[in-house]
C-alpha atoms as a PDB file:
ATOM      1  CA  UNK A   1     121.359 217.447  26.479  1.00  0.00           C
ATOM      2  CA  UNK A   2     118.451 218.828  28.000  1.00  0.00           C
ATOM      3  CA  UNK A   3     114.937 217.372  29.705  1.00  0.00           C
ATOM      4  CA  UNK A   4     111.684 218.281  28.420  1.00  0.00           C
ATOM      5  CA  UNK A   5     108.027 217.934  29.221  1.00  0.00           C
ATOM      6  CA  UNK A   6     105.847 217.196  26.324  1.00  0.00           C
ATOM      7  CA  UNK A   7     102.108 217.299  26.337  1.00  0.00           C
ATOM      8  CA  UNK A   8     100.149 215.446  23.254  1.00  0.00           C
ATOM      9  CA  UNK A   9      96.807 215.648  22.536  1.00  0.00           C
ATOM     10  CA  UNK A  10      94.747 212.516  21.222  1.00  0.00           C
ATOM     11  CA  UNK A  11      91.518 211.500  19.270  1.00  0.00           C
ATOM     12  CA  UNK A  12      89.761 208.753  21.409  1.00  0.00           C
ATOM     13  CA  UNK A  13      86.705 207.157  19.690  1.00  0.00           C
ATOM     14  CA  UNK A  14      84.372 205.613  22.295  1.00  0.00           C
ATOM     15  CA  UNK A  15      81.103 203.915  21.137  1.00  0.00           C
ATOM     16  CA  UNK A  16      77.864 202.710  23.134  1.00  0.00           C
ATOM     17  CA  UNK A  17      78.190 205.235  25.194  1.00  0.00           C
ATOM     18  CA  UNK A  18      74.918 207.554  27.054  1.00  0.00           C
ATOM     19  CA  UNK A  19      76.804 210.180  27.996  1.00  0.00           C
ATOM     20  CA  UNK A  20      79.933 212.460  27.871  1.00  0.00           C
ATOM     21  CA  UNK A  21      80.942 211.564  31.524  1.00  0.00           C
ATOM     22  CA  UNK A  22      80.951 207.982  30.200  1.00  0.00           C
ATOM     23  CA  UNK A  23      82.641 208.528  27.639  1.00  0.00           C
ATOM     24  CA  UNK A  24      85.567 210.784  29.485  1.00  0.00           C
ATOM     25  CA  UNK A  25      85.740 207.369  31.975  1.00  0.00           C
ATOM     26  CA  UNK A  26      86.166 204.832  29.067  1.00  0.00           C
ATOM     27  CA  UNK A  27      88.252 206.812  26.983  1.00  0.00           C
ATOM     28  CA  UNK A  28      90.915 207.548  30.121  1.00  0.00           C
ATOM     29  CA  UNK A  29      90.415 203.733  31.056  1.00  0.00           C
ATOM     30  CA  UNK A  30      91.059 202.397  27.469  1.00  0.00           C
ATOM     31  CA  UNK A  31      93.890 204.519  27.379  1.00  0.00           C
ATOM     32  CA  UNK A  32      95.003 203.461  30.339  1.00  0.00           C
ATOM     33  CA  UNK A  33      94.847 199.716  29.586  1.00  0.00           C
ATOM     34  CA  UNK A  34      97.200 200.016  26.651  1.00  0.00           C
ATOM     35  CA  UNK A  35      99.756 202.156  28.539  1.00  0.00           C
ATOM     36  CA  UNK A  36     100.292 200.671  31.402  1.00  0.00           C
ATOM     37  CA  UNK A  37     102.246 198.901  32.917  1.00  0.00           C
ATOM     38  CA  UNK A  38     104.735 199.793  30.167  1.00  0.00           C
ATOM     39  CA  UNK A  39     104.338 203.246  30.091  1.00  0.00           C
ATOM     40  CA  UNK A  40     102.852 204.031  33.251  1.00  0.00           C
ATOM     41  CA  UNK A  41     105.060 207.239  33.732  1.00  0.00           C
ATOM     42  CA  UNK A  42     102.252 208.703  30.607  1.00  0.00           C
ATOM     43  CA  UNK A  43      99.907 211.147  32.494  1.00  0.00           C
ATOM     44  CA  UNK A  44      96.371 211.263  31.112  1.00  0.00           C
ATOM     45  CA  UNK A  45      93.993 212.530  31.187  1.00  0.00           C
ATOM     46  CA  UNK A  46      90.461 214.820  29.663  1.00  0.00           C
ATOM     47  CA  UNK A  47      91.378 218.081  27.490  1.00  0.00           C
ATOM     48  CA  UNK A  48      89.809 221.150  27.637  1.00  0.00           C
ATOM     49  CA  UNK A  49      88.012 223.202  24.841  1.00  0.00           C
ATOM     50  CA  UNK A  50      87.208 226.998  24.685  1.00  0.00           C
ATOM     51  CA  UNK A  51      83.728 227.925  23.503  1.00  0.00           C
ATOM     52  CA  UNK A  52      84.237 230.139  20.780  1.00  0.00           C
ATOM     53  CA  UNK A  53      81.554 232.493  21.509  1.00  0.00           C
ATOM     54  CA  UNK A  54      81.782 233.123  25.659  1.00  0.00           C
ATOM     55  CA  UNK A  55      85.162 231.339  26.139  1.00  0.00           C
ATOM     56  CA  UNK A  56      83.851 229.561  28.998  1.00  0.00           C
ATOM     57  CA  UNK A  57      86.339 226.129  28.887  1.00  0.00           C
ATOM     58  CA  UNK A  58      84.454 222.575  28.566  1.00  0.00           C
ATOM     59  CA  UNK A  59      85.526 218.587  29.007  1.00  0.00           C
ATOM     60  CA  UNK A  60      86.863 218.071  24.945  1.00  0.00           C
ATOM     61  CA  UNK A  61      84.176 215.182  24.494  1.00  0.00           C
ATOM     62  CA  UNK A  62      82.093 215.553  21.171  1.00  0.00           C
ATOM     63  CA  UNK A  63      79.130 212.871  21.786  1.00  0.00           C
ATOM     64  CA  UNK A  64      76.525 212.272  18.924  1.00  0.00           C
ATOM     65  CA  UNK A  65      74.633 208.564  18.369  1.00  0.00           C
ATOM     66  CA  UNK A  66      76.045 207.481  21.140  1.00  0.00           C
ATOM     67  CA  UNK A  67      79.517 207.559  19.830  1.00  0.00           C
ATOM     68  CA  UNK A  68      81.465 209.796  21.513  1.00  0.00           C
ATOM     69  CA  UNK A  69      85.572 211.439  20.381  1.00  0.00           C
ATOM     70  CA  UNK A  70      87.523 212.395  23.695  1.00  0.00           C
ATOM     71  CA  UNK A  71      90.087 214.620  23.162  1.00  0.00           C
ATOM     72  CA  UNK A  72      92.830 213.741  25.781  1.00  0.00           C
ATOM     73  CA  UNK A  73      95.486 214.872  26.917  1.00  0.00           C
ATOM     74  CA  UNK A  74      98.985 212.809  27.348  1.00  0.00           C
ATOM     75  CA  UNK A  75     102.224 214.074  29.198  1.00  0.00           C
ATOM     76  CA  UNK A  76     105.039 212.672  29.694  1.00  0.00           C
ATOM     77  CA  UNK A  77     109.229 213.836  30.662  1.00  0.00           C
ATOM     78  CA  UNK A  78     112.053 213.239  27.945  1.00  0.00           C
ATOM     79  CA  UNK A  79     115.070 213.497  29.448  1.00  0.00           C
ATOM     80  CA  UNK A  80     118.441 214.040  27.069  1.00  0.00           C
ATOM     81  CA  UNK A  81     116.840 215.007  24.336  1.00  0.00           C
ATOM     82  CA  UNK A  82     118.810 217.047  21.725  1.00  0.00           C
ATOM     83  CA  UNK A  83     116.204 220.160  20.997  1.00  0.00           C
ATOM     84  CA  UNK A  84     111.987 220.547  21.704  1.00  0.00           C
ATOM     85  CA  UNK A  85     111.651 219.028  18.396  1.00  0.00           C
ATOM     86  CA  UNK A  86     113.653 215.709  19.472  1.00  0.00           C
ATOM     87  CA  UNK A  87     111.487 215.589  22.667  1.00  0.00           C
ATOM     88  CA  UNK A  88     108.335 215.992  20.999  1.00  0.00           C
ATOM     89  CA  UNK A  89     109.160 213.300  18.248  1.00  0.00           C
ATOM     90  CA  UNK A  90     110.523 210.791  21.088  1.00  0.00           C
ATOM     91  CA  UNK A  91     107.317 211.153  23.103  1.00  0.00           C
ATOM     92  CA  UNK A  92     105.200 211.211  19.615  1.00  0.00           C
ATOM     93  CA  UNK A  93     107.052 207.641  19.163  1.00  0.00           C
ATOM     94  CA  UNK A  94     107.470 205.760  22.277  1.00  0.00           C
ATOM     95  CA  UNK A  95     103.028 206.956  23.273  1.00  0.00           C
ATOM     96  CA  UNK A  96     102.592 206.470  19.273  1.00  0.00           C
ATOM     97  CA  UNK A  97     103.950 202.565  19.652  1.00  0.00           C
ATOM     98  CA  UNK A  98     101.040 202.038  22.507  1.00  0.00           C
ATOM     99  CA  UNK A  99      98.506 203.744  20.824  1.00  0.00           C
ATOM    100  CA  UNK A 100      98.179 202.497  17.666  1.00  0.00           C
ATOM    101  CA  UNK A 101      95.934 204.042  15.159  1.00  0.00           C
ATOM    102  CA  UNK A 102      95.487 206.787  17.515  1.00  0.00           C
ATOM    103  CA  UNK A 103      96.001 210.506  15.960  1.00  0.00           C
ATOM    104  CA  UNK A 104      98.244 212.404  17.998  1.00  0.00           C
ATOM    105  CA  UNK A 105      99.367 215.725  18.198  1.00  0.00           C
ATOM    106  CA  UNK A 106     101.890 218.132  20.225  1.00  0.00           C
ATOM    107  CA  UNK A 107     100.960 220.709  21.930  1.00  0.00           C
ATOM    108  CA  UNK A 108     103.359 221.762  24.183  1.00  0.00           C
ATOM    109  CA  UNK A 109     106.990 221.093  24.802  1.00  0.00           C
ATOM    110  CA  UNK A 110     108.836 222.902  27.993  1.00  0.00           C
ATOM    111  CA  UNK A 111     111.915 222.135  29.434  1.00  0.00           C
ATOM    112  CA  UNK A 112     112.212 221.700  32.683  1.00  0.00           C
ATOM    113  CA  UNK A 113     115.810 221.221  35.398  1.00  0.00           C
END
């Protein structure tokens, strides 16, 4: 058996919001709220997006209306796990039970002594 660290990403909707650095606070707070004090070993916190034209990296926060989706970023450690794929479905199931009706995806999965 072997430990991993898995990273998700996830889809945070966030409305009556002015602005992106609100929305990055209430997103991580909301999050935050339903994790803990549960699963307060789950790291969060903003992703980062690449600008497909310069490359230059940017807070993932999409804000329009003043609804805003924050892309964030969860991590957590797996330890025992059978193969990457266990890890990432244990960590997909045990965030996915707190966060409800929140899309999440994996996007990394590195094992670790």
């Amino acid at each position: 058996m072997t430990n991993y660290h898995v990273t998700l990403e996830a889809a945070w909707l966030v409305r009556d919001v002015k602005s992106a650095d609100d929305a990055i606070s209430v997103a991580i707070a909301e999050a935050g709220k339903r994790l803990n004090p549960k699963l307060d070993f789950v790291e969060v916190d903003v992703g980062t997006t690449y600008c497909s034209v310069c490359g230059e990296p940017f807070s993932s926060v999409f804000l329009t209306a003043n609804t805003a989706i924050v892309g964030l970023v969860l991590e957590m450690k797996v330890f025992d796990a059978e193969t990457e794929e266990h890890a990432a479905r244990i960590a997909k199931s045990v965030i996915g039970q707190a966060l409800r009706d929140v899309p999440l995806n994996v996007v990394e999965v590195k094992e670790f002594n």
